[in-house]
C-alpha atoms as a PDB file:
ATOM      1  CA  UNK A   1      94.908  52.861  83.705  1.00  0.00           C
ATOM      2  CA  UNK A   2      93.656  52.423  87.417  1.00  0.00           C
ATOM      3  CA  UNK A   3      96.536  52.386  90.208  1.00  0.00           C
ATOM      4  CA  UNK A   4      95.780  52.207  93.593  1.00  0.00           C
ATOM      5  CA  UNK A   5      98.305  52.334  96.506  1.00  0.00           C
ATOM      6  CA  UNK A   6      97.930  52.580 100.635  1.00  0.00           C
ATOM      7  CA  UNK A   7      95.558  50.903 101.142  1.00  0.00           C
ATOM      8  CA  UNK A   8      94.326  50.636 104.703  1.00  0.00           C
ATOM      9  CA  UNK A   9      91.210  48.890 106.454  1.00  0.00           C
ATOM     10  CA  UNK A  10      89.753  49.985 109.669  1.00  0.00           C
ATOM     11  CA  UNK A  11      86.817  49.461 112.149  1.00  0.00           C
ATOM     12  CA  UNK A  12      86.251  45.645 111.636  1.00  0.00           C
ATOM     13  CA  UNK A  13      86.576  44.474 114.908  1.00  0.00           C
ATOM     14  CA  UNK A  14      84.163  47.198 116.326  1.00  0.00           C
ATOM     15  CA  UNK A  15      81.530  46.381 113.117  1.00  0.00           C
ATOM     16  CA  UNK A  16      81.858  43.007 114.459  1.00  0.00           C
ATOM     17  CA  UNK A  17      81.253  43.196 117.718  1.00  0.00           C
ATOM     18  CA  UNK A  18      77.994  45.757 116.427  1.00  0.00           C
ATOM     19  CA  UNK A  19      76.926  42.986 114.795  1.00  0.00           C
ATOM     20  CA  UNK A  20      76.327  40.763 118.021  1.00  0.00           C
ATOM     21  CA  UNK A  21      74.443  43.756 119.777  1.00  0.00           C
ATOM     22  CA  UNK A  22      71.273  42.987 118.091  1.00  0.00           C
ATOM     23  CA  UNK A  23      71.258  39.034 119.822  1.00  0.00           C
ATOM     24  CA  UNK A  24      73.229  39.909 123.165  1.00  0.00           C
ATOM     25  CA  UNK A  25      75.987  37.133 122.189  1.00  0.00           C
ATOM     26  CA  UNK A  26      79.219  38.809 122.319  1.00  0.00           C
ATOM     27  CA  UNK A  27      80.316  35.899 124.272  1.00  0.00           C
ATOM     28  CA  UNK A  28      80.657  34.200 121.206  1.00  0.00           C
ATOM     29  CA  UNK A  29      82.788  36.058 119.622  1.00  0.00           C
ATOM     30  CA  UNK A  30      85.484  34.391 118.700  1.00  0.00           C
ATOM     31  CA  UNK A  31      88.161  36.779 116.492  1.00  0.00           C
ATOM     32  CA  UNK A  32      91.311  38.189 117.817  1.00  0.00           C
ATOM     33  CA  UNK A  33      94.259  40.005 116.786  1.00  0.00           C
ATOM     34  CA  UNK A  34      97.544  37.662 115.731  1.00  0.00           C
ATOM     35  CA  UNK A  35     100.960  38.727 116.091  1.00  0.00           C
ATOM     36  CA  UNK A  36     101.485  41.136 113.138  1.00  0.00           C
ATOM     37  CA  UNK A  37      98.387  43.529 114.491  1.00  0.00           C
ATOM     38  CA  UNK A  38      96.581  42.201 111.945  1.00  0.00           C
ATOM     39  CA  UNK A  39      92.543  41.389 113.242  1.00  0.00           C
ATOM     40  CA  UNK A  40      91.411  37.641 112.278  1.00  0.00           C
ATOM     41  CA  UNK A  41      87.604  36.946 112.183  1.00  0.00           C
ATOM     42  CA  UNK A  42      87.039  33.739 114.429  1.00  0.00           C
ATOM     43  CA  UNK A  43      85.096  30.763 113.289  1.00  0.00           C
ATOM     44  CA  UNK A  44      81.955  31.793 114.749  1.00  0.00           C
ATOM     45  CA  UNK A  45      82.340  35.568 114.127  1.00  0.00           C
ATOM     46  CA  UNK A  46      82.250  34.728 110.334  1.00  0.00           C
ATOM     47  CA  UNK A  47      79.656  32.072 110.479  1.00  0.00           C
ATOM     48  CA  UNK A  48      77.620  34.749 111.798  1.00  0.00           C
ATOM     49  CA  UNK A  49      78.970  37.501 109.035  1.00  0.00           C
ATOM     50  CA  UNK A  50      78.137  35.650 106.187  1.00  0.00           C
ATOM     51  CA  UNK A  51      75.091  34.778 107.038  1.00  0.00           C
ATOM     52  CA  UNK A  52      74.458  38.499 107.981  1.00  0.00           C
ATOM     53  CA  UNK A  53      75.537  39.532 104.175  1.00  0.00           C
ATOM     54  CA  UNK A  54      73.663  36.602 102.859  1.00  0.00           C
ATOM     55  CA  UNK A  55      70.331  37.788 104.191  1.00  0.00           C
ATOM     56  CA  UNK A  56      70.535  41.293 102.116  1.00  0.00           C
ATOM     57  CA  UNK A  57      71.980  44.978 103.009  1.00  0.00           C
ATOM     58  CA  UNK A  58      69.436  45.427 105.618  1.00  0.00           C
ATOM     59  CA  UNK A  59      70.781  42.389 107.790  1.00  0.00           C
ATOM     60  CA  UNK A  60      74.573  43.188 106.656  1.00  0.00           C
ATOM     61  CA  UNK A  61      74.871  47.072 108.304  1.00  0.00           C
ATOM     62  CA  UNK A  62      77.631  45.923 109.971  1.00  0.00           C
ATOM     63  CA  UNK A  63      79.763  46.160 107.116  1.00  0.00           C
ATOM     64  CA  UNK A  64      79.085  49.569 106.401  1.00  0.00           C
ATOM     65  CA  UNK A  65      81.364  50.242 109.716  1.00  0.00           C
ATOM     66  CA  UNK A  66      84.272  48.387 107.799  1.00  0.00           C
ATOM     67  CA  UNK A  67      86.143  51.680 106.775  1.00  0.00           C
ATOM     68  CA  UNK A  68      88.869  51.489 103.616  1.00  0.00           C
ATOM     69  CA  UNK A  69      91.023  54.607 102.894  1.00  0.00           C
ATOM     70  CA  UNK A  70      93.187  53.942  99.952  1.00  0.00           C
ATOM     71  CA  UNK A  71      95.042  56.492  96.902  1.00  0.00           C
ATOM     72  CA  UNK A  72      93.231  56.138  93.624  1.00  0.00           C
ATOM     73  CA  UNK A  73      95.245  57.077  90.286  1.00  0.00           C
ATOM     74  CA  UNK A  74      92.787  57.121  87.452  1.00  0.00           C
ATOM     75  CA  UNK A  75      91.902  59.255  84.524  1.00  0.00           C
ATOM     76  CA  UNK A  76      88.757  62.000  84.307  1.00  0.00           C
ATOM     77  CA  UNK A  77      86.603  59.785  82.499  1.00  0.00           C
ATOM     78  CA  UNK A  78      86.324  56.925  85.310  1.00  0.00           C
ATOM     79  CA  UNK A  79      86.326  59.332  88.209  1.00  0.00           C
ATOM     80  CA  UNK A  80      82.887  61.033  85.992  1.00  0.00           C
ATOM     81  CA  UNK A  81      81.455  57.874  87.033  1.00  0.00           C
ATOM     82  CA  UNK A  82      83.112  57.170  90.273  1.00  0.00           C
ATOM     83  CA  UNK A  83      81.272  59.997  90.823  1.00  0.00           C
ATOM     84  CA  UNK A  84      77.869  58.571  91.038  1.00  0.00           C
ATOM     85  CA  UNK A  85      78.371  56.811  94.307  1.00  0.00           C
ATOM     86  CA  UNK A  86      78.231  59.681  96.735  1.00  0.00           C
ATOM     87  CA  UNK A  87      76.332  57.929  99.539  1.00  0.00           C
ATOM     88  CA  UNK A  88      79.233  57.080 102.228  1.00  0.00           C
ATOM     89  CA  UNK A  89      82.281  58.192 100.040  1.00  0.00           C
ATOM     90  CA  UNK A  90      84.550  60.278 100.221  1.00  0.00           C
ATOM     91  CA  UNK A  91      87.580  61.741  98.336  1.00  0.00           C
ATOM     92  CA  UNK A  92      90.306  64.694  98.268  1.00  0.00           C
ATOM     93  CA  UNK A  93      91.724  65.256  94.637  1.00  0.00           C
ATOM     94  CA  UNK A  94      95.018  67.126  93.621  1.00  0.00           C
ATOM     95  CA  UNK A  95      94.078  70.193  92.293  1.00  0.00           C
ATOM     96  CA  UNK A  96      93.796  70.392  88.518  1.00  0.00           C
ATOM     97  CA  UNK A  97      92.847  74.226  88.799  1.00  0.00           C
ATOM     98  CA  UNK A  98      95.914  75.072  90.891  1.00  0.00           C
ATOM     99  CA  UNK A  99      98.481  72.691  89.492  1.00  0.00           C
ATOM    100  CA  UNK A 100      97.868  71.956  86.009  1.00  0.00           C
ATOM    101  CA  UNK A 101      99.946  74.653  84.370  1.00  0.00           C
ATOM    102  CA  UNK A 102     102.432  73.998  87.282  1.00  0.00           C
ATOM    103  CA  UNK A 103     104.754  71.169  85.317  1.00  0.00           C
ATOM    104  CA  UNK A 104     105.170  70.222  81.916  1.00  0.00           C
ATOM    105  CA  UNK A 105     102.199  68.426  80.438  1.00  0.00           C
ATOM    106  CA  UNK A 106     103.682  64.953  79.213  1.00  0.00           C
ATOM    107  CA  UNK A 107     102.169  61.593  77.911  1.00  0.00           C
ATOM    108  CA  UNK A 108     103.207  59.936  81.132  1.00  0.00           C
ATOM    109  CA  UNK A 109     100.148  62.548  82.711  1.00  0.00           C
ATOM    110  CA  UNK A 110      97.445  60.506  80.779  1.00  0.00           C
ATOM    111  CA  UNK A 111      95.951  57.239  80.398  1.00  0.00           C
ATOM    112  CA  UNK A 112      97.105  56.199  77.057  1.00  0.00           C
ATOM    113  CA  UNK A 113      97.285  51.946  77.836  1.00  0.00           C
ATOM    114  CA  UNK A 114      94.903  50.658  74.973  1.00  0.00           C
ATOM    115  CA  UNK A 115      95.255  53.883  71.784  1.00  0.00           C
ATOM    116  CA  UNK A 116      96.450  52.671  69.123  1.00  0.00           C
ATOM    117  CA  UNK A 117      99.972  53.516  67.438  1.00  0.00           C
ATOM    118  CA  UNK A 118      97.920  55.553  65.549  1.00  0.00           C
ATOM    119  CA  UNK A 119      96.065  57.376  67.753  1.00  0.00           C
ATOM    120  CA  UNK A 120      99.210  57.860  69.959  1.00  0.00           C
ATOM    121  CA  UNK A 121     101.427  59.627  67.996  1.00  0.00           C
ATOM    122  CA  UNK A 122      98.312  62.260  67.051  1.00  0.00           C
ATOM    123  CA  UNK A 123      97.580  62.333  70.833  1.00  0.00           C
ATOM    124  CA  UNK A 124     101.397  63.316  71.295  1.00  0.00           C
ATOM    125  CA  UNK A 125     100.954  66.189  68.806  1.00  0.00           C
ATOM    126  CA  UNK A 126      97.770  67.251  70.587  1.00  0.00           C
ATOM    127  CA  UNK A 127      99.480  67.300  73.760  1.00  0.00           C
ATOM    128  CA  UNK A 128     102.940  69.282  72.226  1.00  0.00           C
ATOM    129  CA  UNK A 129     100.448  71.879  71.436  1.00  0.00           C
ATOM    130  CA  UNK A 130      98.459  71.976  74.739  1.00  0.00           C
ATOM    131  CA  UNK A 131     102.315  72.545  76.389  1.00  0.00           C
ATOM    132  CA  UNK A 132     102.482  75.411  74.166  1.00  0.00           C
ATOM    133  CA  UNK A 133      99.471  76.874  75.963  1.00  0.00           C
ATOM    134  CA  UNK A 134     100.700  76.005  78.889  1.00  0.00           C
ATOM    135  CA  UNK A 135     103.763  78.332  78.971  1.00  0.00           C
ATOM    136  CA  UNK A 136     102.031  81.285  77.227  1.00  0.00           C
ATOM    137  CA  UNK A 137     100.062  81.213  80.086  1.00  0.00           C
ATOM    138  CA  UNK A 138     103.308  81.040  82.538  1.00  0.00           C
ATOM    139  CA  UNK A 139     104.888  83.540  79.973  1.00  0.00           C
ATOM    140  CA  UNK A 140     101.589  86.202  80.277  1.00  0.00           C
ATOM    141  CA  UNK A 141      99.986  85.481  82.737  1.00  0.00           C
ATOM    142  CA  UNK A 142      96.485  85.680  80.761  1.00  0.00           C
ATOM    143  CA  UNK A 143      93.559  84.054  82.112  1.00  0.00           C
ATOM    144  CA  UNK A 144      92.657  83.574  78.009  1.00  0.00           C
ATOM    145  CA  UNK A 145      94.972  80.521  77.998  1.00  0.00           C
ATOM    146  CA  UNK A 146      94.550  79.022  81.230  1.00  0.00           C
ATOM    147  CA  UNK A 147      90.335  78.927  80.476  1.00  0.00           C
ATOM    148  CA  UNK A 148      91.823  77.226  76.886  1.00  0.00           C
ATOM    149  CA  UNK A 149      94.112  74.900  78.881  1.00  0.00           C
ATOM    150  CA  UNK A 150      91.492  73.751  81.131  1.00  0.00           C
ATOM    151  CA  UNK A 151      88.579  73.743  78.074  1.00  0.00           C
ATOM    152  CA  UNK A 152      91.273  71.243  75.897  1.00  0.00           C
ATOM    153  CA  UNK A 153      92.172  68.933  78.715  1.00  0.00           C
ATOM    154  CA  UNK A 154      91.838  65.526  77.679  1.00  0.00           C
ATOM    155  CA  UNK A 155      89.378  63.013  79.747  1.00  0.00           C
ATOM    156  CA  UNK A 156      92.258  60.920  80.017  1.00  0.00           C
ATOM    157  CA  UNK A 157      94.587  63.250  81.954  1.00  0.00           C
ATOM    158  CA  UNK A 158      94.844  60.904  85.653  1.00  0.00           C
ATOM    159  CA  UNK A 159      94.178  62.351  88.965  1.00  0.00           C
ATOM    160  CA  UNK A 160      95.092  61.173  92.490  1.00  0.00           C
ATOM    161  CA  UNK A 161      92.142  60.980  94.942  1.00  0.00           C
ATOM    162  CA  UNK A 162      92.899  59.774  98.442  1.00  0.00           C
ATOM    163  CA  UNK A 163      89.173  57.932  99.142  1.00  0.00           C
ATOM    164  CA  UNK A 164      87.658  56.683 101.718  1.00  0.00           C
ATOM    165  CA  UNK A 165      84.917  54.335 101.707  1.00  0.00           C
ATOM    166  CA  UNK A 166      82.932  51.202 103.330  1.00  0.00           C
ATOM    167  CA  UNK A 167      82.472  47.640 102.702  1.00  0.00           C
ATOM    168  CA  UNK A 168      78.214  48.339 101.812  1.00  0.00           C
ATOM    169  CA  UNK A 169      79.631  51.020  99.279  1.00  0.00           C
ATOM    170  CA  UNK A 170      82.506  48.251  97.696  1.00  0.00           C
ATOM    171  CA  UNK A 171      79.800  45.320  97.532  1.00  0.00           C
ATOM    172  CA  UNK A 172      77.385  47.378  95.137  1.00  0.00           C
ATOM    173  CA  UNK A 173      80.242  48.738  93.300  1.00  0.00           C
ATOM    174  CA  UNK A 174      81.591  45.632  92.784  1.00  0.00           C
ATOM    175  CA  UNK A 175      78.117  43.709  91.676  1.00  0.00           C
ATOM    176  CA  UNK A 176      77.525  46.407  89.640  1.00  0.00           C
ATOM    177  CA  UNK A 177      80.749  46.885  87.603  1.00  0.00           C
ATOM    178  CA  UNK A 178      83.124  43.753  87.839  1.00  0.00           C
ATOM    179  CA  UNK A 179      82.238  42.905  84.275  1.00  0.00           C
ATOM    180  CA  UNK A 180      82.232  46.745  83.052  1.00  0.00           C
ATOM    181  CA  UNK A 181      83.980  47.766  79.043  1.00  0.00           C
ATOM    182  CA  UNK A 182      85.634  49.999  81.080  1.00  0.00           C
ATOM    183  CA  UNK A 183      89.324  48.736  82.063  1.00  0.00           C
ATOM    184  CA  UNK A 184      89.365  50.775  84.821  1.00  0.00           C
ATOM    185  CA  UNK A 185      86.068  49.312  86.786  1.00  0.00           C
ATOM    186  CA  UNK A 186      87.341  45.643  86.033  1.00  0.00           C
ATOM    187  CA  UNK A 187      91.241  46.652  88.129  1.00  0.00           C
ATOM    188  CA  UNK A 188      89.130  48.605  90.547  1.00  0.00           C
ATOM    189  CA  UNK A 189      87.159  45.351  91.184  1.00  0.00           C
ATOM    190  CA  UNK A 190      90.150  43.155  91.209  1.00  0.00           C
ATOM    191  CA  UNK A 191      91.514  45.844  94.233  1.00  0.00           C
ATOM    192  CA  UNK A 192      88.582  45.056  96.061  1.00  0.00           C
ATOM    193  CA  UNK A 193      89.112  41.505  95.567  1.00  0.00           C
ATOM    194  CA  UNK A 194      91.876  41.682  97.454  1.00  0.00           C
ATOM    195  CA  UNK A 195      90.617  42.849 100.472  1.00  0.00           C
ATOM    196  CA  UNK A 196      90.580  41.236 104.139  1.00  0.00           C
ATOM    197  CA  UNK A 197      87.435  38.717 104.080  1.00  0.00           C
ATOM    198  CA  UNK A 198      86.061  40.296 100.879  1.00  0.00           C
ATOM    199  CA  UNK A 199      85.366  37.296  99.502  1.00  0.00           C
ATOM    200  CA  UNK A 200      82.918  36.052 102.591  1.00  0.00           C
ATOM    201  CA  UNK A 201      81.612  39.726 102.840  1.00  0.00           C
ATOM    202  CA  UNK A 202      81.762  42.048  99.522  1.00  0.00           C
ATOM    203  CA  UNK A 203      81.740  39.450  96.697  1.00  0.00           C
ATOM    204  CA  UNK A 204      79.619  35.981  97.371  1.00  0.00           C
ATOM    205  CA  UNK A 205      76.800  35.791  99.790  1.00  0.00           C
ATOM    206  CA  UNK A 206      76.890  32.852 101.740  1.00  0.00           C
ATOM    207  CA  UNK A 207      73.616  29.903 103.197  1.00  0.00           C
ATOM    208  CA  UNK A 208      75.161  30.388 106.746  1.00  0.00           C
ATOM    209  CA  UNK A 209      72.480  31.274 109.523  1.00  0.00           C
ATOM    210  CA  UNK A 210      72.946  33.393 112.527  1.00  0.00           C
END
């Protein structure tokens, strides 16, 4: 299970404008902002940034001042290899050391989407036993069963990470993990997918010229 909410994009129309500096022709720049706010690349502003991100990452800098902050919901074992791309990321967690014995440990806590009947009802009893550690820690107070509540946590127990990110780091993320086993990578691509212009920037390069 991958959720993702509040989602925001910033910086394109200065990354745009950057991306004229090189050539002198900001008088060609074309884009604008319509009447929601929201900033619209111009005919000639995205002739020029596709061929940019056609002509490889050193040519396509620009897009690495396209900023995206959004909340991530996903479980350990995705955010262990989330982890890998630490160039130009970055991401606050919730606290599983300060807040894991703080509420009942339920199902609903965990990425469960694709067990098995099976599977789930021994997970259940796993996790009825892991509340029971839980409150003899509340009850005690003794570090013994927080250190065993920690040490049994499943790597499907989800965590909320508000990250933030740029376009460079969501087009190698994207070739390198749209077709992924994992669930997780393949709704994390679709999310980028959805993104303003990510199809002319992130996803396909493009035979336009500058």
């Amino acid at each position: 299970m991958l959720k993702t909410d509040r989602t925001c994009v910033m910086n394109m129309e200065n990354a745009i404008r950057g991306a004229r500096n090189p050539m002198n022709s900001w008088a060609k720049s074309d884009s604008y902002f319509d009447e929601n706010g929201r900033f619209v690349l111009g005919e000639n502003d995205l002739k020029l940034a596709r061929g940019l991100c056609a002509a490889g990452s050193d040519e396509r800098k620009f897009i690495r001042q396209i900023f995206v902050s959004v909340d991530i919901t996903a479980p350990l074992y995705w955010w262990k290899e989330f982890d890998t791309y630490k160039v130009g990321t970055v991401s606050n967690s919730t606290s599983t050391m300060h807040k894991l014995h703080a509420k009942p440990i339920e199902v609903s806590d965990f990425s469960t989407d694709r067990m098995t009947a099976e599977s789930l009802e021994k997970f259940r009893a796993y996790l009825s036993y892991l509340e029971q550690v839980r409150l003899r820690f509340l009850e005690t107070g003794d570090k013994l069963w927080w250190d065993d509540l920690i040490q049994l946590l499943p790597s499907s127990y989800n965590q909320l990470r508000t990250v933030t990110m740029n376009y460079e780091n969501l087009t190698n993320m994207h070739s390198a993990r749209k077709h992924h086993k994992l669930a997780e990578w393949r709704a994390f691509c679709r999310w980028i997918e959805t993104l303003p212009y990510a199809n002319e920037l992130i996803i396909k390069d493009a035979p336009d010229k500058k």
